[in-house]
PDB file of N, CA and C in Angstrom:
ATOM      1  N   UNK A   1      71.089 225.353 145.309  1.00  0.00           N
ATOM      2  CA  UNK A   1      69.920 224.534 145.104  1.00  0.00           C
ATOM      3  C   UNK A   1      69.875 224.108 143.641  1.00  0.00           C
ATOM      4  N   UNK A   2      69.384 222.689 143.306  1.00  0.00           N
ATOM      5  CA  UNK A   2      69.442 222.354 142.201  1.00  0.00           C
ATOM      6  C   UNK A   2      67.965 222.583 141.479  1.00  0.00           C
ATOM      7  N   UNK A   3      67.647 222.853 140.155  1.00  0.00           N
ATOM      8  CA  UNK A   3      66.446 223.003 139.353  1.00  0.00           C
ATOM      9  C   UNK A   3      66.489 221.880 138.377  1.00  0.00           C
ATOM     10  N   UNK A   4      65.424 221.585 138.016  1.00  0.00           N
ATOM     11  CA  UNK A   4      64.918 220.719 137.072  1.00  0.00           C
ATOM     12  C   UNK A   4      63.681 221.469 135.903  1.00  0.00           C
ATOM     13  N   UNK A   5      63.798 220.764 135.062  1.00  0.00           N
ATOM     14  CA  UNK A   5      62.546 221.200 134.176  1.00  0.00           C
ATOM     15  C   UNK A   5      61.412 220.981 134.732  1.00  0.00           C
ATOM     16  N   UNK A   6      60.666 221.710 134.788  1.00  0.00           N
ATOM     17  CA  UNK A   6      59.030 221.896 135.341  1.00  0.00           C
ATOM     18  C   UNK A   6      59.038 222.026 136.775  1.00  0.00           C
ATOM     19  N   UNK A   7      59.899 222.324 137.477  1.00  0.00           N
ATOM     20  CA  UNK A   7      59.880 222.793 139.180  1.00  0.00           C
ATOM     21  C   UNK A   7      59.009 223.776 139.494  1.00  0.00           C
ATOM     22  N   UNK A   8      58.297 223.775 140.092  1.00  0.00           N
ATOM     23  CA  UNK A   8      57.551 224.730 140.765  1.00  0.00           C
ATOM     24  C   UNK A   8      57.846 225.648 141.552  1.00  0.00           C
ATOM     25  N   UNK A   9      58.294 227.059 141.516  1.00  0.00           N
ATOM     26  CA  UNK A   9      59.023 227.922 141.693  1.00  0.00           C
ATOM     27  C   UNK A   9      58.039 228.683 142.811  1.00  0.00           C
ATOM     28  N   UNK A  10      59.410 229.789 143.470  1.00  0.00           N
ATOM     29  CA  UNK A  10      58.729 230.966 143.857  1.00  0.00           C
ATOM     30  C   UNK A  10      59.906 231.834 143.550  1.00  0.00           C
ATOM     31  N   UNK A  11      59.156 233.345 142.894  1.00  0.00           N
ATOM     32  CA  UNK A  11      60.085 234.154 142.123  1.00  0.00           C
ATOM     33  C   UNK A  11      59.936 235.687 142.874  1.00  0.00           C
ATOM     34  N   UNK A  12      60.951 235.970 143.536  1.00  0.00           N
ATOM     35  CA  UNK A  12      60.457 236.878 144.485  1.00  0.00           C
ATOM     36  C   UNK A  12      61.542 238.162 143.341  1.00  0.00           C
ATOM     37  N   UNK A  13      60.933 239.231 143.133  1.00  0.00           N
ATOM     38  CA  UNK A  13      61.717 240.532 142.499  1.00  0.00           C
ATOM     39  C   UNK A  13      61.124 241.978 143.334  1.00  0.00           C
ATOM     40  N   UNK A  14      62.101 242.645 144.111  1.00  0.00           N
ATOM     41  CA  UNK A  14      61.360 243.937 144.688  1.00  0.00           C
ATOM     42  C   UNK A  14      60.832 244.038 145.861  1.00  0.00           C
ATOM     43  N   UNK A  15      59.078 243.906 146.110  1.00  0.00           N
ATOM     44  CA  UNK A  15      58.945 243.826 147.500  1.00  0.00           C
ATOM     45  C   UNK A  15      57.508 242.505 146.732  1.00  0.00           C
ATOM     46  N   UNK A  16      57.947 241.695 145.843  1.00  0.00           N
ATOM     47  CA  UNK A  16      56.597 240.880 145.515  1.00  0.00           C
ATOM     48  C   UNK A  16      57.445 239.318 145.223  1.00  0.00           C
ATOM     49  N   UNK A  17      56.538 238.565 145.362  1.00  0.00           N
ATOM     50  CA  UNK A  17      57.066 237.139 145.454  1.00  0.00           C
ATOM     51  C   UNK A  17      55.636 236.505 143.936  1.00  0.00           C
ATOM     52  N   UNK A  18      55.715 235.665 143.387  1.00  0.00           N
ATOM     53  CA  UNK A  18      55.070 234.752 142.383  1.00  0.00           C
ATOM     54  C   UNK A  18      55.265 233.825 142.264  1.00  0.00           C
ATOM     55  N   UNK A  19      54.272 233.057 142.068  1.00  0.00           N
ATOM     56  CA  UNK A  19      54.452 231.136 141.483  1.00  0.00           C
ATOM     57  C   UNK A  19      54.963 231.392 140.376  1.00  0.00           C
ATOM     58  N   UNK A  20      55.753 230.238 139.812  1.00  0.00           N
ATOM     59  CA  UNK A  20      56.530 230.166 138.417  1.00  0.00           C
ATOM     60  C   UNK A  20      56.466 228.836 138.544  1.00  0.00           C
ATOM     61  N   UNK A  21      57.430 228.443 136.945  1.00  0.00           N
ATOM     62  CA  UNK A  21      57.800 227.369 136.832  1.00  0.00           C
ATOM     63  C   UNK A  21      59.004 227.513 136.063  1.00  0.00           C
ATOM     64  N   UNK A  22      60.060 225.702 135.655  1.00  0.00           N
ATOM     65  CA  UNK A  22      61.170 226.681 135.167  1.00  0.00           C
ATOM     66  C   UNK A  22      61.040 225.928 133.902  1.00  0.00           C
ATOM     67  N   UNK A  23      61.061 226.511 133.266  1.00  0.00           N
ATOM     68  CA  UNK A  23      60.695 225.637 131.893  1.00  0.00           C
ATOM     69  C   UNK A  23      62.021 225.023 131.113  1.00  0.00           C
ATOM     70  N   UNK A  24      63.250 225.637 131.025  1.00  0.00           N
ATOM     71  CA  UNK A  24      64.213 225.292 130.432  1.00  0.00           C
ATOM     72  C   UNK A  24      65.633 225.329 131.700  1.00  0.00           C
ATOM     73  N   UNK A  25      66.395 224.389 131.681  1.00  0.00           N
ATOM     74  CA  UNK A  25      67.523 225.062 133.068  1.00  0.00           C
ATOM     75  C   UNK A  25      69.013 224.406 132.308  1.00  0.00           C
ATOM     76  N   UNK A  26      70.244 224.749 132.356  1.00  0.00           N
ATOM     77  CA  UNK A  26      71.120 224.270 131.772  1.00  0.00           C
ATOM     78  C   UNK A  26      71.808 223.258 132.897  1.00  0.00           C
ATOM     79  N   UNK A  27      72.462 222.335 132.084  1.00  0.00           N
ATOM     80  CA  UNK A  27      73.017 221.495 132.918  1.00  0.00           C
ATOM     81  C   UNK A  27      74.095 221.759 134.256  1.00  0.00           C
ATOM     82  N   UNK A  28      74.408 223.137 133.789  1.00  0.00           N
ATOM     83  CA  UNK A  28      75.410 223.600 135.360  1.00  0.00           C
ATOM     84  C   UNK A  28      74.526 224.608 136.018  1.00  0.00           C
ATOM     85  N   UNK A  29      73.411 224.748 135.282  1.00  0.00           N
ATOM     86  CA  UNK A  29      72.402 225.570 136.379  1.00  0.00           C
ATOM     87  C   UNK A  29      72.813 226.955 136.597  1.00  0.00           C
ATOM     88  N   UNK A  30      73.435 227.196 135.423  1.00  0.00           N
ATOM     89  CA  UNK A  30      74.120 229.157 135.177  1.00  0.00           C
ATOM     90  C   UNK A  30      72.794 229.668 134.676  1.00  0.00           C
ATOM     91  N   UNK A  31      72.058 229.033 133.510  1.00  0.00           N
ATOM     92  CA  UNK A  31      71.099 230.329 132.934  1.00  0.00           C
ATOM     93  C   UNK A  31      69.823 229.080 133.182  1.00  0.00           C
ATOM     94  N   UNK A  32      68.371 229.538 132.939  1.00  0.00           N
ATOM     95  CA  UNK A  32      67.547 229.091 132.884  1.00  0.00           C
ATOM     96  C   UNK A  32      66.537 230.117 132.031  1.00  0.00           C
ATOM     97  N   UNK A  33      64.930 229.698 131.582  1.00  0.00           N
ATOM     98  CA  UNK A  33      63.895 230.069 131.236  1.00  0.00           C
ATOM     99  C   UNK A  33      62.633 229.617 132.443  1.00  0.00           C
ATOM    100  N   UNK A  34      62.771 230.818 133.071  1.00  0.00           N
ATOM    101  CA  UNK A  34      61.174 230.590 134.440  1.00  0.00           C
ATOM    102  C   UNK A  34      60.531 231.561 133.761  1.00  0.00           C
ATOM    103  N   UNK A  35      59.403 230.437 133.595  1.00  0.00           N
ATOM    104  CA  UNK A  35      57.659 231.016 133.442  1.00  0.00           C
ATOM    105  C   UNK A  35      56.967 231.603 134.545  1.00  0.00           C
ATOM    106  N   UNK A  36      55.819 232.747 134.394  1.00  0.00           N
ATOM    107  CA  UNK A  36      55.034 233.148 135.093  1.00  0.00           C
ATOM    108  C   UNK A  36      54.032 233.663 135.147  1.00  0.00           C
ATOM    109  N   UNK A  37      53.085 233.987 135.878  1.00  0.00           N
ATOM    110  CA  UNK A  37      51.628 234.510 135.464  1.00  0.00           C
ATOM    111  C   UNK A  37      51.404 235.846 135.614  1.00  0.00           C
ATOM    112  N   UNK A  38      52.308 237.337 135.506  1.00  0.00           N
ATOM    113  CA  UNK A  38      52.461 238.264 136.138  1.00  0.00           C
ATOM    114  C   UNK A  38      53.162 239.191 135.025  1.00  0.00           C
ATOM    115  N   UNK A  39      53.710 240.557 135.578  1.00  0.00           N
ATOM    116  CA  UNK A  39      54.723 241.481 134.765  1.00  0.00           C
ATOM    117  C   UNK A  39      55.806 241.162 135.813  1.00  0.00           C
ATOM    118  N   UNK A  40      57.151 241.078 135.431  1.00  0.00           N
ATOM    119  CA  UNK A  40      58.401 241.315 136.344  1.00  0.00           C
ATOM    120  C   UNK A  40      59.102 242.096 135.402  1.00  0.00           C
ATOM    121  N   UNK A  41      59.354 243.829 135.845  1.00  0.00           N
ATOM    122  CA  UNK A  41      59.718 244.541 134.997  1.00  0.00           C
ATOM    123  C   UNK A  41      59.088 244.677 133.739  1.00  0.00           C
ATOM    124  N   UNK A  42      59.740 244.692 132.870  1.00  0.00           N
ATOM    125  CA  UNK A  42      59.190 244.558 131.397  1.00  0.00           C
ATOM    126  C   UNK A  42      59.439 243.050 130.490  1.00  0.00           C
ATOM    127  N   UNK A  43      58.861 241.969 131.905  1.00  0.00           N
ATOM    128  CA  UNK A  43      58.810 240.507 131.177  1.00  0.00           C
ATOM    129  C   UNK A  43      57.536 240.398 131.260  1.00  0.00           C
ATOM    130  N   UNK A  44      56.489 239.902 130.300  1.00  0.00           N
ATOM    131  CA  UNK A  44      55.592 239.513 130.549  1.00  0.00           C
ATOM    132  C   UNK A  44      55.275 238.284 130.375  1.00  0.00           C
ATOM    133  N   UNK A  45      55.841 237.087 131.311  1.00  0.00           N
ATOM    134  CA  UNK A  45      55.086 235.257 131.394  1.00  0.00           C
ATOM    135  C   UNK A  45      56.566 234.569 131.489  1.00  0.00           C
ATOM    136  N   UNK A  46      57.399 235.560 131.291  1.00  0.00           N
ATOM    137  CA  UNK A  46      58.301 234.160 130.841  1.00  0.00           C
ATOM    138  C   UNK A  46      59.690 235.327 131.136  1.00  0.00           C
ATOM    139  N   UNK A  47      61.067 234.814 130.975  1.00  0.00           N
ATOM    140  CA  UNK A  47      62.300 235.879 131.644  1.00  0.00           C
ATOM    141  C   UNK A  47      63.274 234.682 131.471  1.00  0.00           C
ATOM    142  N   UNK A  48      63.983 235.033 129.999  1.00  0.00           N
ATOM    143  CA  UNK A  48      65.058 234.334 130.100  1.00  0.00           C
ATOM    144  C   UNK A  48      66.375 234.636 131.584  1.00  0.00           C
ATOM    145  N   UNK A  49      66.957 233.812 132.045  1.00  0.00           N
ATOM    146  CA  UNK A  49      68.091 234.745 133.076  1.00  0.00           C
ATOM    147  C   UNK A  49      69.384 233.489 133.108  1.00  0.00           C
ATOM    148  N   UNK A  50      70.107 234.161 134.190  1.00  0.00           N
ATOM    149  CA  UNK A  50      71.355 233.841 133.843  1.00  0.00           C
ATOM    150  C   UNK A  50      71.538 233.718 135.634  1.00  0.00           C
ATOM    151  N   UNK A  51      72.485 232.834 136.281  1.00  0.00           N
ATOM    152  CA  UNK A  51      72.497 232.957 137.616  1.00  0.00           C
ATOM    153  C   UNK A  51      73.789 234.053 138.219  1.00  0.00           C
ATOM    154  N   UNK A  52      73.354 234.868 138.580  1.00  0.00           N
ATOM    155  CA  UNK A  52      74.207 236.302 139.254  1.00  0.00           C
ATOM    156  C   UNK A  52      75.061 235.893 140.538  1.00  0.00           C
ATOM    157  N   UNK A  53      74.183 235.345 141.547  1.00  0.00           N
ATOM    158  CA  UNK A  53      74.834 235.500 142.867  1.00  0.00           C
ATOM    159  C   UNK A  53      73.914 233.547 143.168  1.00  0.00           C
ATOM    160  N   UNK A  54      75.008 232.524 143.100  1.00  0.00           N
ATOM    161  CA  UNK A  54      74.325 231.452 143.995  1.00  0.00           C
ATOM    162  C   UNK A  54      74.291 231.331 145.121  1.00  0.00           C
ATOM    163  N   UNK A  55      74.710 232.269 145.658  1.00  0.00           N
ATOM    164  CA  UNK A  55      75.056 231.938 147.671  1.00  0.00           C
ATOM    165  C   UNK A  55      72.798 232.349 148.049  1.00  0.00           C
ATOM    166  N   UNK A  56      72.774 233.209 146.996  1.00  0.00           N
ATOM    167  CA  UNK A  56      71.866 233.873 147.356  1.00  0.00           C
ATOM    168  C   UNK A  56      70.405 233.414 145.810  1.00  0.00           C
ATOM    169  N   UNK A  57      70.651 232.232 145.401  1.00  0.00           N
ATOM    170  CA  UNK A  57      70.176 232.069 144.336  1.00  0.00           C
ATOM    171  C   UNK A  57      69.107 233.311 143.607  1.00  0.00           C
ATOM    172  N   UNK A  58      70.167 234.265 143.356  1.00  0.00           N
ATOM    173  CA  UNK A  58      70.080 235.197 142.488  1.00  0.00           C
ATOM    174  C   UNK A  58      70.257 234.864 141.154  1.00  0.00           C
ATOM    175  N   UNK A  59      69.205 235.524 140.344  1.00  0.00           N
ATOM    176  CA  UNK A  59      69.270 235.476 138.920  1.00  0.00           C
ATOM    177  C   UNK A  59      68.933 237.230 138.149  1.00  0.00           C
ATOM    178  N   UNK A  60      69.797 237.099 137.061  1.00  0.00           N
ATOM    179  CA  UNK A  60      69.267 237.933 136.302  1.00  0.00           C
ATOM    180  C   UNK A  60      69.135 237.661 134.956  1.00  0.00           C
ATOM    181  N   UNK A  61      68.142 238.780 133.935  1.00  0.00           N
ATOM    182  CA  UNK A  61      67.294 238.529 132.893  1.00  0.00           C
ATOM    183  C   UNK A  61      68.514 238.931 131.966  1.00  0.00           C
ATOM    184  N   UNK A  62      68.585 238.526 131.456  1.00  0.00           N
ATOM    185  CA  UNK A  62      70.123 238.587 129.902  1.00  0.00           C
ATOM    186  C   UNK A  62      69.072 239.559 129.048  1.00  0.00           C
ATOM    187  N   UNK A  63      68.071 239.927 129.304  1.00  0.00           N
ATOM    188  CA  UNK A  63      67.385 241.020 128.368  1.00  0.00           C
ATOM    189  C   UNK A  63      68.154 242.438 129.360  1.00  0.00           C
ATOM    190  N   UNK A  64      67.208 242.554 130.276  1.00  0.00           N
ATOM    191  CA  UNK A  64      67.320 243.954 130.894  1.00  0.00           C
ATOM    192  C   UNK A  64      67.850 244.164 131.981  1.00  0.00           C
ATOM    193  N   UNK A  65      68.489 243.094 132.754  1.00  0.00           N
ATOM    194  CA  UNK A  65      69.419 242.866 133.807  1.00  0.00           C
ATOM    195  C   UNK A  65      68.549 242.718 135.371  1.00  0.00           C
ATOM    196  N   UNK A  66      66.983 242.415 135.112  1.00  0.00           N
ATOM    197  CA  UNK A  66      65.967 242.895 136.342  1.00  0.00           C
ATOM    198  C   UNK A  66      66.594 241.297 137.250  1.00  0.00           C
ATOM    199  N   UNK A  67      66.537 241.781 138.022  1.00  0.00           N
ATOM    200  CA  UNK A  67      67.298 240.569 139.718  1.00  0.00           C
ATOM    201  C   UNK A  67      66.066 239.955 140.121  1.00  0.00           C
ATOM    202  N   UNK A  68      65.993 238.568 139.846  1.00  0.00           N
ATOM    203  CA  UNK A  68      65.192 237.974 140.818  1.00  0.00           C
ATOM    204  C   UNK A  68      65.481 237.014 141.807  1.00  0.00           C
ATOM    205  N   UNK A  69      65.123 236.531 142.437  1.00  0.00           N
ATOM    206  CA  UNK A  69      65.748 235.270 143.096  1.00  0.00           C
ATOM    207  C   UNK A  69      64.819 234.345 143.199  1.00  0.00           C
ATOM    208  N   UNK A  70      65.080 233.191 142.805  1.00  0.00           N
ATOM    209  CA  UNK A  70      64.467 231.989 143.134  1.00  0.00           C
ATOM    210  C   UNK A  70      64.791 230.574 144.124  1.00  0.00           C
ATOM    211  N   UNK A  71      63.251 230.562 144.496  1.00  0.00           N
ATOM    212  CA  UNK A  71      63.853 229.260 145.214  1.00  0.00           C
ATOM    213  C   UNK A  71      62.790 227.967 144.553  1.00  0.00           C
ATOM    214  N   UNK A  72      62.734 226.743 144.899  1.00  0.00           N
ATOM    215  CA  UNK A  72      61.576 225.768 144.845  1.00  0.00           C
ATOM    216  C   UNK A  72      60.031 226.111 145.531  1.00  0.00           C
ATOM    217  N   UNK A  73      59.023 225.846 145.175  1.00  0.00           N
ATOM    218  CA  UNK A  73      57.982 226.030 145.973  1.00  0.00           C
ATOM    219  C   UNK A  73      58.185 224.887 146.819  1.00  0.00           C
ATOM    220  N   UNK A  74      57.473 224.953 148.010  1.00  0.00           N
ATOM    221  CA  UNK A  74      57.365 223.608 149.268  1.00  0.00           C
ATOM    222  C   UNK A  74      56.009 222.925 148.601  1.00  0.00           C
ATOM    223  N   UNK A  75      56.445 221.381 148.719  1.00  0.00           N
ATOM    224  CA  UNK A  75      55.867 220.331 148.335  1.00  0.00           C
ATOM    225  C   UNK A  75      53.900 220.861 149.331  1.00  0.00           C
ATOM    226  N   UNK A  76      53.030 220.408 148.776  1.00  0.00           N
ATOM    227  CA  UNK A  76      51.856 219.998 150.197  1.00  0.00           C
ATOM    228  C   UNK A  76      51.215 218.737 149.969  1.00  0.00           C
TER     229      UNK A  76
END
């Protein structure tokens, strides 16, 4: 799946899912900066990451290695 700057996310880590957004994404879509309104691990608003697994648009945080996965939120 492709990201853009300011996409409206859902950031699922564990057994919890969150709205995000992605604030920064690189042009091959390896690392990004997603914002959020929450704790994920020991991020609080924001989680630089890096993409781990794309089959499964997995990401992890280049700080502390915490796995999230993201997808787009659905349009309404």
């Amino acid at each position: 799946m492709m990201y853009s700057k300011g996409d409206a996310i859902l950031i699922a880590c564990e057994d919890r899912t969150i709205e995000g957004e992605v604030l920064m994404i690189s042009e091959n879509q390896v690392s990004a900066l997603i914002s959020f309104d929450a704790m994920i691990g020991t991020h609080a608003g924001m989680m630089p990451v890096t993409r781990w697994d794309a089959a499964r648009n997995a990401y992890r945080s280049i700080i502390d290695g915490t796995e999230v996965t993201i997808r787009k939120k659905a349009q309404q």
